[in-house]
C-alpha atoms as a PDB file:
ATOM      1  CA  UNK A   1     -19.875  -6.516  -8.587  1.00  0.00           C
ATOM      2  CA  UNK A   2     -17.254  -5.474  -5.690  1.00  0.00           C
ATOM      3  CA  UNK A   3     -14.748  -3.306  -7.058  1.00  0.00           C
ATOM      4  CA  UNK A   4     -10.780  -4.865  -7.607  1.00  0.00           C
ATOM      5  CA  UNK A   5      -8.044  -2.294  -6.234  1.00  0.00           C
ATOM      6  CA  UNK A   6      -4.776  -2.832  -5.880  1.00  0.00           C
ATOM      7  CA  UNK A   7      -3.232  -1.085  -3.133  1.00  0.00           C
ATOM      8  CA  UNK A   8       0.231  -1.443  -3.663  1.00  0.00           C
ATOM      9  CA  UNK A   9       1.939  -0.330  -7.061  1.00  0.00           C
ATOM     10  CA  UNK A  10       4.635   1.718  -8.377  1.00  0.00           C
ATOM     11  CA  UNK A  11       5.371   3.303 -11.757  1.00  0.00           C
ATOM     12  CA  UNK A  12       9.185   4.294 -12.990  1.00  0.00           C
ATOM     13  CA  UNK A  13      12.671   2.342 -12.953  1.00  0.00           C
ATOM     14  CA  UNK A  14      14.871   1.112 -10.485  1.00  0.00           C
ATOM     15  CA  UNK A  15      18.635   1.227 -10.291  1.00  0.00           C
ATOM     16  CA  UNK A  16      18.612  -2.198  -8.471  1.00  0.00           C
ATOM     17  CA  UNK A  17      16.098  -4.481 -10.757  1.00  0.00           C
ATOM     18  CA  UNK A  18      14.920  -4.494 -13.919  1.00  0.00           C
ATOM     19  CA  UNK A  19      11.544  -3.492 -14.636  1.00  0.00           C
ATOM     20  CA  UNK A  20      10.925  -4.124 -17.912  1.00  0.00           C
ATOM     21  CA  UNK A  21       7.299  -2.031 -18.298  1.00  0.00           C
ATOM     22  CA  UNK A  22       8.135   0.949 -16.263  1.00  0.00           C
ATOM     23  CA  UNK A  23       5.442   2.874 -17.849  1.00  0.00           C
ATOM     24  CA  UNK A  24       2.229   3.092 -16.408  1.00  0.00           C
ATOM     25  CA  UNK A  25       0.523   2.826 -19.947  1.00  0.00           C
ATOM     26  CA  UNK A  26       1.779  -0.911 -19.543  1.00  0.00           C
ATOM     27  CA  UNK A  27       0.307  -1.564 -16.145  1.00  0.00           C
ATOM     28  CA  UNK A  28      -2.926   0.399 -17.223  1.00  0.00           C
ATOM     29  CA  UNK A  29      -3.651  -1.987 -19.863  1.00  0.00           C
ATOM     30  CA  UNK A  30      -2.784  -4.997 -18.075  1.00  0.00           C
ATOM     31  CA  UNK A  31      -4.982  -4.006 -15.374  1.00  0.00           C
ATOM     32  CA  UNK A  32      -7.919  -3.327 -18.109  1.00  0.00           C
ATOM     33  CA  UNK A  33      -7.584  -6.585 -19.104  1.00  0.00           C
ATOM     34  CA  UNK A  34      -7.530  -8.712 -16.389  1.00  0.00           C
ATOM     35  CA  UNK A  35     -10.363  -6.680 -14.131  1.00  0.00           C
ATOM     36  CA  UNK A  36      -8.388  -4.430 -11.859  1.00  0.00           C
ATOM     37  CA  UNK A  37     -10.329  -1.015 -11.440  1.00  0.00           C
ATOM     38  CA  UNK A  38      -7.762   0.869  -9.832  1.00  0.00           C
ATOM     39  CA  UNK A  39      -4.093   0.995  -8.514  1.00  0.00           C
ATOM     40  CA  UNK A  40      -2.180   3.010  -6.006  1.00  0.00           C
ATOM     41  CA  UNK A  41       1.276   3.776  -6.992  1.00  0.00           C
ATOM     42  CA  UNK A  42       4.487   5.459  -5.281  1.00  0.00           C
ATOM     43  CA  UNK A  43       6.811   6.631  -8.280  1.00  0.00           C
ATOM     44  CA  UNK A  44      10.122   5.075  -7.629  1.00  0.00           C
ATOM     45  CA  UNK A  45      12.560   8.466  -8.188  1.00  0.00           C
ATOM     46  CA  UNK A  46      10.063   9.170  -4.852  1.00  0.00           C
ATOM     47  CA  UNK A  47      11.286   5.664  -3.190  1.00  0.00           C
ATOM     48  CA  UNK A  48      14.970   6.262  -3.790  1.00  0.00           C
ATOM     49  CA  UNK A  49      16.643   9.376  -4.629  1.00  0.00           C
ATOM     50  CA  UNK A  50      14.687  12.125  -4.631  1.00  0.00           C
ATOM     51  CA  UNK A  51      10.745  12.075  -3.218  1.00  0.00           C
ATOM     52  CA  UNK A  52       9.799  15.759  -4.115  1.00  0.00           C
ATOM     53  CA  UNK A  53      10.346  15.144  -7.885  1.00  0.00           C
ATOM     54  CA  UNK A  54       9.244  11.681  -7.876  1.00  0.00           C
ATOM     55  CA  UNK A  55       5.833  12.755  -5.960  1.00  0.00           C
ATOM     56  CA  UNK A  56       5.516  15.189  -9.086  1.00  0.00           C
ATOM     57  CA  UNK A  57       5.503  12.688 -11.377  1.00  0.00           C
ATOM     58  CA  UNK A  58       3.232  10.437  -9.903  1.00  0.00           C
ATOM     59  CA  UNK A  59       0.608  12.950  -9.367  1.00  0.00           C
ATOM     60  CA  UNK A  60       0.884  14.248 -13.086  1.00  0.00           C
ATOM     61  CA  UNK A  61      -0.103  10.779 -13.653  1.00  0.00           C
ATOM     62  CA  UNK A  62      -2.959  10.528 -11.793  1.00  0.00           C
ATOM     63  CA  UNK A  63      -4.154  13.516 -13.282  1.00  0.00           C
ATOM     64  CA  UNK A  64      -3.968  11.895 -16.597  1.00  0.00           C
ATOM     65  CA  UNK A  65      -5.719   8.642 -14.839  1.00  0.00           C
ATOM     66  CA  UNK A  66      -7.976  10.026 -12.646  1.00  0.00           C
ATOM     67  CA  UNK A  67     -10.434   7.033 -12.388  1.00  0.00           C
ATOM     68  CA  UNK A  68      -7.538   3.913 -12.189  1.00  0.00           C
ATOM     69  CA  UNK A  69      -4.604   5.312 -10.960  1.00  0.00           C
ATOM     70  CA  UNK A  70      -4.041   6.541  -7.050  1.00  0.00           C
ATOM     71  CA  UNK A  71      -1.224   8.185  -5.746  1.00  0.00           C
ATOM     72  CA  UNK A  72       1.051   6.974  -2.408  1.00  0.00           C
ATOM     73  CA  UNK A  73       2.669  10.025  -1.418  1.00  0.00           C
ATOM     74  CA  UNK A  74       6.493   9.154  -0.517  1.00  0.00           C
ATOM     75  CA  UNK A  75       7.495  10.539   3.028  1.00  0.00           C
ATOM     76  CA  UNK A  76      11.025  11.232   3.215  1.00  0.00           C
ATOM     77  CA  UNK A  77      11.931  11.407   6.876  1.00  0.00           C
ATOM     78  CA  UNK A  78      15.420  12.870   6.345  1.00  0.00           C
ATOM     79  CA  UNK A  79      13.566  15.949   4.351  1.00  0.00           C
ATOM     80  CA  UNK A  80      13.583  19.044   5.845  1.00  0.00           C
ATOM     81  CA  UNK A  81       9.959  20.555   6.121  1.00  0.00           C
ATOM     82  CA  UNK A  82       8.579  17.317   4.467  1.00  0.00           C
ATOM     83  CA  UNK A  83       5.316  17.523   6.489  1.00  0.00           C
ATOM     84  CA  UNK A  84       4.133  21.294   5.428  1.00  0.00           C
ATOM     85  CA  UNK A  85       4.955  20.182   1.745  1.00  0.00           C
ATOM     86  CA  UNK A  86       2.614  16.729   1.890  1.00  0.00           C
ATOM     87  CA  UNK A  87      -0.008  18.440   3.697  1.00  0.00           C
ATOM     88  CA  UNK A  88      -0.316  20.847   0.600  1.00  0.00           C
ATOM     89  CA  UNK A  89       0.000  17.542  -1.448  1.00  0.00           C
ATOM     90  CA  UNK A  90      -2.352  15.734   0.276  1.00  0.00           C
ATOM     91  CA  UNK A  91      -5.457  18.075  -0.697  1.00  0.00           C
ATOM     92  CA  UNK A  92      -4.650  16.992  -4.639  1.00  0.00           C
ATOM     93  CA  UNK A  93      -7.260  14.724  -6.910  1.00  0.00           C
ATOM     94  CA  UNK A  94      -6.027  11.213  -6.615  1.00  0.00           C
ATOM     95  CA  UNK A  95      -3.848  11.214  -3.349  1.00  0.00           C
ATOM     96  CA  UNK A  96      -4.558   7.879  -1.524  1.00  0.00           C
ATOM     97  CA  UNK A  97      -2.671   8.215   1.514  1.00  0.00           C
ATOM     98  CA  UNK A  98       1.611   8.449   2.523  1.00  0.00           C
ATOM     99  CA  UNK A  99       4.178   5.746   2.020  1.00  0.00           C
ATOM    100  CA  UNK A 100       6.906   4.872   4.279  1.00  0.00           C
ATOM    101  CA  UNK A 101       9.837   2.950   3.315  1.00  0.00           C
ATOM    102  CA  UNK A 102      12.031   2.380   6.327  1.00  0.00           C
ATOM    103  CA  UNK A 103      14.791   0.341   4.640  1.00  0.00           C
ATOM    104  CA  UNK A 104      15.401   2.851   1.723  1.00  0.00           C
ATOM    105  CA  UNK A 105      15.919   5.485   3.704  1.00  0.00           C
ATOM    106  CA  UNK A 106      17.813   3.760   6.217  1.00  0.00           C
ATOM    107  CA  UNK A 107      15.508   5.476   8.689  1.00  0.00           C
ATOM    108  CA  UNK A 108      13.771   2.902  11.506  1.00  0.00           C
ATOM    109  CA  UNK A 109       9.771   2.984  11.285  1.00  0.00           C
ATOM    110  CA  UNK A 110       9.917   4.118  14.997  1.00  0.00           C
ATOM    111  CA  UNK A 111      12.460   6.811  14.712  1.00  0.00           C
ATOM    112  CA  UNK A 112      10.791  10.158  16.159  1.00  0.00           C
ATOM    113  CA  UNK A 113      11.737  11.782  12.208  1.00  0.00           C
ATOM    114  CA  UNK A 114       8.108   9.984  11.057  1.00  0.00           C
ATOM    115  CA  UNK A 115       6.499  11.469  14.419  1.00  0.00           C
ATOM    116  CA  UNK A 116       5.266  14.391  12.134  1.00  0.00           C
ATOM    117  CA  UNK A 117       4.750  12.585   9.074  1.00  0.00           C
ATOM    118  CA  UNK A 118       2.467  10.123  11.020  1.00  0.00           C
ATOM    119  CA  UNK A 119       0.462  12.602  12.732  1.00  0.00           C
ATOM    120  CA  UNK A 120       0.072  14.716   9.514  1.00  0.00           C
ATOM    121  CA  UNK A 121      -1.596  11.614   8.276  1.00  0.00           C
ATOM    122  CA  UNK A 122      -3.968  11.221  11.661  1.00  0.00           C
ATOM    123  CA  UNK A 123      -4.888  14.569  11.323  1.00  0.00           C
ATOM    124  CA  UNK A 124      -5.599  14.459   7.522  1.00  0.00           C
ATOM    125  CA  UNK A 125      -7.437  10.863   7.847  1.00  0.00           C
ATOM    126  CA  UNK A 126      -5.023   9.277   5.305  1.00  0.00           C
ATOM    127  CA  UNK A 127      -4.142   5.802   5.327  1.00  0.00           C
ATOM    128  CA  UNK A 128      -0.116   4.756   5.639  1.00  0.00           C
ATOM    129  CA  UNK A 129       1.145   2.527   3.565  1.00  0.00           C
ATOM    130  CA  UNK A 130       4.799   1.365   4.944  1.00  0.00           C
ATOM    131  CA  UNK A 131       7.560  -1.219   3.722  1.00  0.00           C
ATOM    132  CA  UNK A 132       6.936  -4.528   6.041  1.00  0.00           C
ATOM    133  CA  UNK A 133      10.043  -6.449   5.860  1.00  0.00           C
ATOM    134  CA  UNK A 134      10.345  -9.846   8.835  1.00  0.00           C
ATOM    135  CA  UNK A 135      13.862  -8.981  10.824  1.00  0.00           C
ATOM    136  CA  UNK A 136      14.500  -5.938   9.360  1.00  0.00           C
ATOM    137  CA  UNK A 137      16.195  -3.376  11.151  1.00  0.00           C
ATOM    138  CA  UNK A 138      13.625  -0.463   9.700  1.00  0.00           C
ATOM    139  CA  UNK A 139      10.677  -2.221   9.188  1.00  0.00           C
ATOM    140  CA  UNK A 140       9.878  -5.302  11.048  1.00  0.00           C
ATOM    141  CA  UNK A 141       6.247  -6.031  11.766  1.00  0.00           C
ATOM    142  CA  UNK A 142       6.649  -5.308  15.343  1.00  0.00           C
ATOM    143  CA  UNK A 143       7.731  -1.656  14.845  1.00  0.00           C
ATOM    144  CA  UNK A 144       5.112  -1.177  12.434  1.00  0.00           C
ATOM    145  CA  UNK A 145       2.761  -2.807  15.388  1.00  0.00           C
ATOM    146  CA  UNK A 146       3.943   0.004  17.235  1.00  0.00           C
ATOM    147  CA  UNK A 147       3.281   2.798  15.632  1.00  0.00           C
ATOM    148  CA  UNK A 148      -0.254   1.508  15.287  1.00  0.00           C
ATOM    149  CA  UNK A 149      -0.041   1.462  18.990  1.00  0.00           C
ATOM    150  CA  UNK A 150       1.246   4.789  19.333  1.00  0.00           C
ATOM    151  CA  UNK A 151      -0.905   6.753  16.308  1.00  0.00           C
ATOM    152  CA  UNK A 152      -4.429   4.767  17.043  1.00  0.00           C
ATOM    153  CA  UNK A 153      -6.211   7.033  14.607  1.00  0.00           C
ATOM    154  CA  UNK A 154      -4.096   6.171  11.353  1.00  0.00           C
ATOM    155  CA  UNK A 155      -4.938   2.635   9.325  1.00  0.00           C
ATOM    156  CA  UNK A 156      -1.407   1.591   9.287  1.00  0.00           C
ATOM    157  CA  UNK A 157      -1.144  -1.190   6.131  1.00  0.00           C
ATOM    158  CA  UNK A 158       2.182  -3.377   6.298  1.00  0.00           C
ATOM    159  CA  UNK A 159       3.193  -3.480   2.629  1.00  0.00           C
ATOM    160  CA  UNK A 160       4.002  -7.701   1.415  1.00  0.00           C
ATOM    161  CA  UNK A 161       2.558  -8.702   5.467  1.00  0.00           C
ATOM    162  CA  UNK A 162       6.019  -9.014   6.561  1.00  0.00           C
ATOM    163  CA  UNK A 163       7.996 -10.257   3.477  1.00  0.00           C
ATOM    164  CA  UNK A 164       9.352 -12.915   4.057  1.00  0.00           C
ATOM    165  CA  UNK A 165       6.981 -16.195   4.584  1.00  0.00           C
ATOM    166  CA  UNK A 166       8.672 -17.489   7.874  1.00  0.00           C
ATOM    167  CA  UNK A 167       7.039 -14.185   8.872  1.00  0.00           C
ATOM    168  CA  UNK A 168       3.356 -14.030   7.564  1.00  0.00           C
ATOM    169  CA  UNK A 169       2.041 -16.027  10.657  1.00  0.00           C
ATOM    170  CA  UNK A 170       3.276 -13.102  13.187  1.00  0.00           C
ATOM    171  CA  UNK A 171       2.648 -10.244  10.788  1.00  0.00           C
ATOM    172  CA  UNK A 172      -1.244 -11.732  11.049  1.00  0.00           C
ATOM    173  CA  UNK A 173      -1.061 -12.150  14.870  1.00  0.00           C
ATOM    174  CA  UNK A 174       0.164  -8.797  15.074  1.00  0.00           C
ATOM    175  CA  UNK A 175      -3.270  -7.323  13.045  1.00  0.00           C
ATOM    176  CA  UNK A 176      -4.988  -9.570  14.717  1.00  0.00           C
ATOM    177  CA  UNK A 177      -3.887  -7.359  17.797  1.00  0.00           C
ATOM    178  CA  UNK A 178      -4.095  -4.176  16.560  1.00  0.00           C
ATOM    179  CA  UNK A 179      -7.580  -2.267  15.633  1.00  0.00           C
ATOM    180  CA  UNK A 180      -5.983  -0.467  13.107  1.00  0.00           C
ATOM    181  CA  UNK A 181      -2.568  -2.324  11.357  1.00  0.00           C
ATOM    182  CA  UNK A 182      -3.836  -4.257   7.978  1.00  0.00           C
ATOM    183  CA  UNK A 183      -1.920  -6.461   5.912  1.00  0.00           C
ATOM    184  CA  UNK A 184      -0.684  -5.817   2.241  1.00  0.00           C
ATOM    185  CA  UNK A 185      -0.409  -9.103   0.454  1.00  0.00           C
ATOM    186  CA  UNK A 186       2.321  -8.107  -2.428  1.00  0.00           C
ATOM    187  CA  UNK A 187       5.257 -10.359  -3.733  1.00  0.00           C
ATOM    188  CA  UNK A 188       6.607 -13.178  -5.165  1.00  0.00           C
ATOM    189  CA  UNK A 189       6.643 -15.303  -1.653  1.00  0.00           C
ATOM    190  CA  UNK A 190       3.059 -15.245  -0.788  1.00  0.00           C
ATOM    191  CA  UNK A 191       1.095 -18.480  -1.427  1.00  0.00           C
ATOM    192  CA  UNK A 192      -2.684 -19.619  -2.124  1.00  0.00           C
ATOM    193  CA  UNK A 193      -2.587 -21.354   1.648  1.00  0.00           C
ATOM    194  CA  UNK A 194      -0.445 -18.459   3.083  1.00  0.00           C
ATOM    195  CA  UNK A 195      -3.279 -16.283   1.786  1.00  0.00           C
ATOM    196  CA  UNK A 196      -5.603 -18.223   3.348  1.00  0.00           C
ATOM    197  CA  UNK A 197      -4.142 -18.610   7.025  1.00  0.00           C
ATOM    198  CA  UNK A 198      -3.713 -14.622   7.209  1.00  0.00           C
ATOM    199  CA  UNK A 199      -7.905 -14.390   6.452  1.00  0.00           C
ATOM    200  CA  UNK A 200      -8.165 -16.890   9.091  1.00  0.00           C
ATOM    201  CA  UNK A 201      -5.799 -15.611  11.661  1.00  0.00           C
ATOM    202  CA  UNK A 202      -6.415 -11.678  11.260  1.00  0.00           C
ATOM    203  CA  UNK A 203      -9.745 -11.701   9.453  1.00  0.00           C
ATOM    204  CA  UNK A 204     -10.619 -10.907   5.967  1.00  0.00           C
ATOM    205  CA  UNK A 205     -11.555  -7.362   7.292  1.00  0.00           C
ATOM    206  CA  UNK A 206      -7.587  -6.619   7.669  1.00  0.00           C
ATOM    207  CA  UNK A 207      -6.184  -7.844   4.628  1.00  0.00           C
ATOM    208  CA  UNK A 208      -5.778  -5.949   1.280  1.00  0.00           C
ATOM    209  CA  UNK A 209      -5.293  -6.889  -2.149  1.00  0.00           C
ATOM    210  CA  UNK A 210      -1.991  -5.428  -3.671  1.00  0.00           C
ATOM    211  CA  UNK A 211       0.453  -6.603  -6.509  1.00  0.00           C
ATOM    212  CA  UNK A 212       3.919  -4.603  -6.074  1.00  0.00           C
ATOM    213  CA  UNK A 213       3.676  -3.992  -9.911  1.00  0.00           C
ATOM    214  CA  UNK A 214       5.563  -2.979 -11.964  1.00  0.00           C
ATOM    215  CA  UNK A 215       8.543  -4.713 -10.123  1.00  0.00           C
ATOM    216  CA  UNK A 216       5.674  -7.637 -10.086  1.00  0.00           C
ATOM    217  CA  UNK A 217       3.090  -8.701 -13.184  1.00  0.00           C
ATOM    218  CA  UNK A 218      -0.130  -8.191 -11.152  1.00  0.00           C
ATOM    219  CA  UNK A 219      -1.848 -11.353 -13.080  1.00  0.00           C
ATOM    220  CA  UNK A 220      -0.297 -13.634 -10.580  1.00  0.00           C
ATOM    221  CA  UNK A 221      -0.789 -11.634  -7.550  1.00  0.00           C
ATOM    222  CA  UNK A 222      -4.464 -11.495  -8.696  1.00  0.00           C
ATOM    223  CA  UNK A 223      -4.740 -15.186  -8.972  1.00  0.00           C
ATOM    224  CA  UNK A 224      -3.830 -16.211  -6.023  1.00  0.00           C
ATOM    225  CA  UNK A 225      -7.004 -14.178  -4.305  1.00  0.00           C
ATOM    226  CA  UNK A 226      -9.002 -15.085  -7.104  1.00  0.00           C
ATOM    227  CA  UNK A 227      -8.243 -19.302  -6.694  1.00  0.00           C
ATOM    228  CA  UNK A 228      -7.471 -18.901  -2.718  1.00  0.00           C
ATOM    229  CA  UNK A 229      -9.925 -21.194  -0.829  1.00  0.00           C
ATOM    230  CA  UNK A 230     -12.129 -17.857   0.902  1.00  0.00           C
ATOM    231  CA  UNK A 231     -15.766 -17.382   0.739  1.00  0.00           C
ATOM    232  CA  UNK A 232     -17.546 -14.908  -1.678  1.00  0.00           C
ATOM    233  CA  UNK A 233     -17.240 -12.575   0.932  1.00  0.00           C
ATOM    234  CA  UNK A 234     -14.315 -12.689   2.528  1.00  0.00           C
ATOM    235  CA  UNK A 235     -12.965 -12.382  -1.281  1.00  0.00           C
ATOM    236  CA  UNK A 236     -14.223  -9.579  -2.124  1.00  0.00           C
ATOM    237  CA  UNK A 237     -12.758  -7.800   0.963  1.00  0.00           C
ATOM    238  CA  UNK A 238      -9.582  -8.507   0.522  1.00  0.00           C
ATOM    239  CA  UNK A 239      -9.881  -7.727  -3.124  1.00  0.00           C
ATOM    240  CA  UNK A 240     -11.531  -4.518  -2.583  1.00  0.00           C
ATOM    241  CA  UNK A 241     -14.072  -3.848  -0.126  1.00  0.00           C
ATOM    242  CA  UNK A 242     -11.617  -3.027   2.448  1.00  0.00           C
ATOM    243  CA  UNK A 243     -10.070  -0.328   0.306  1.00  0.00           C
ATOM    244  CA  UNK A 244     -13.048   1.070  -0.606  1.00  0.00           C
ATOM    245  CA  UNK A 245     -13.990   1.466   3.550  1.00  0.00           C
ATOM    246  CA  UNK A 246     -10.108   2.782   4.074  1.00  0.00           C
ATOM    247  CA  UNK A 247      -9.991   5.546   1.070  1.00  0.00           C
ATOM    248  CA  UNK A 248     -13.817   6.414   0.534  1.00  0.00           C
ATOM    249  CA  UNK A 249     -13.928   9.387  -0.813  1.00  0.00           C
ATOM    250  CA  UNK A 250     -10.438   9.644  -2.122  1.00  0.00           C
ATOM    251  CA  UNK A 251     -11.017   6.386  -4.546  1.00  0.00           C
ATOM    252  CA  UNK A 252     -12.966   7.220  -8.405  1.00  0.00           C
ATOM    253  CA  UNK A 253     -16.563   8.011  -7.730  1.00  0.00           C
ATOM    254  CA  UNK A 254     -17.423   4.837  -9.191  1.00  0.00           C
ATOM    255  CA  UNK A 255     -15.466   2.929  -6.753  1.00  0.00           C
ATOM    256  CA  UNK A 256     -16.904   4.369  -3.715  1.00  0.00           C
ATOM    257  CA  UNK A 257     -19.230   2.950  -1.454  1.00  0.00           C
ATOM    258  CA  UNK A 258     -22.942   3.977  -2.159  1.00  0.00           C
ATOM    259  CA  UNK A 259     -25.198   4.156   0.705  1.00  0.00           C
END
């Protein structure tokens, strides 16, 4: 049976919203029960205010969850020496990959500050998981289109495909494009037919399963690629398969691709 792995997650509280399970115990259980193997997470201290500590604590919970619970490493652009630090990060059980997020840091995708971050990822073979937001400023599609362009050798995943739906078809043309920009399905916006148009516009081989929990309950991001109209296989891509060919080694040994 293909493996279920959400790609986009966080654990903590937010100043903005109210998460009501901010503990990862709550999202581990959930996940337990409704089939989801594993989940990558950015702590959200990391997201807003402070990315060193918040890094910290996600890690210390990976190491408590080694098999179901993958770290997104936060890259602060504004942080001075940020690159040496993840690259000692990096080499830690658990680490999935770095995460961008443009329009917290007030800090546009294509701004030269991510030039080291994003080539720290190349050369460690890490995917990049980055806010996608339709018209933003920081993080429209587009940018994130071109620093696929411009860093060929990183798998460059635009977290919730754009955002906003008057987006989705673009953000798909855009992977479509692009050898090596994926979609990230997350949030509240995205529909069963939505769903369905980005497999058929990008293909099923660029779009990945993820839930934005805990600001989201994942059993409704899960249900919409588990009733979407796809074949068997093009399911079980997005679902999982994908991640599996993006992380490899870096996922649980149970998760990984056998030979």
């Amino acid at each position: 049976m293909s493996p279920v792995i959400d790609m986009h997650g966080h654990i903590g509280a937010w100043a903005d919203f109210f998460v009501p399970e901010p503990d990862p115990a709550w999202l581990l259980d959930t996940n337990a029960a409704i089939g989801i193997d594993a989940v990558g997470v950015s702590h959200l201290l990391a997201v807003g205010r402070d990315a060193v500590a918040g890094n910290e604590l996600a890690l210390a919970e990976a190491d408590r969850h080694p098999d179901r619970l993958g770290v997104w490493l936060v890259a602060d652009p504004h942080q001075p020496g940020a690159a040496a630090l993840l690259r000692d990060q990096l080499d830690r059980p658990g680490v999935w990959g770095l995460k961008l997020h443009p329009d917290t840091h007030l800090c546009a995708a294509t701004d030269p500050r991510y030039e080291p971050l994003l080539e720290l990822a190349a050369a460690a073979g890490v995917p990049v998981l980055s806010h996608g937001q339709t018209r933003s400023p920081y993080s429209d599609p587009g940018d994130l289109a071109e620093l696929a362009r411009r860093h060929p050798g990183v798998a460059l995943l635009v977290g919730h495909a754009g955002l906003w739906p008057d987006g989705y078809d673009r953000a798909a043309r855009l992977a479509a494009a692009a050898p090596n920009l994926y979609l990230e399905i997350c949030g509240s916006r995205l529909t069963t037919r939505w769903l369905e148009r980005m497999v058929a516009l990008a293909g099923a081989d660029r779009v990945l399963f993820g839930t934005d929990a805990c600001f989201l309950d994942p059993r409704p991001g899960l249900g919409r690629v588990r009733l979407a109209r796809l074949s068997d296989a093009d399911r079980a891509l997005v679902l999982g398969g994908n991640a599996v060919r993006l992380l490899g080694r870096r996922l649980p040994t149970a998760l990984q691709e056998t030979p």
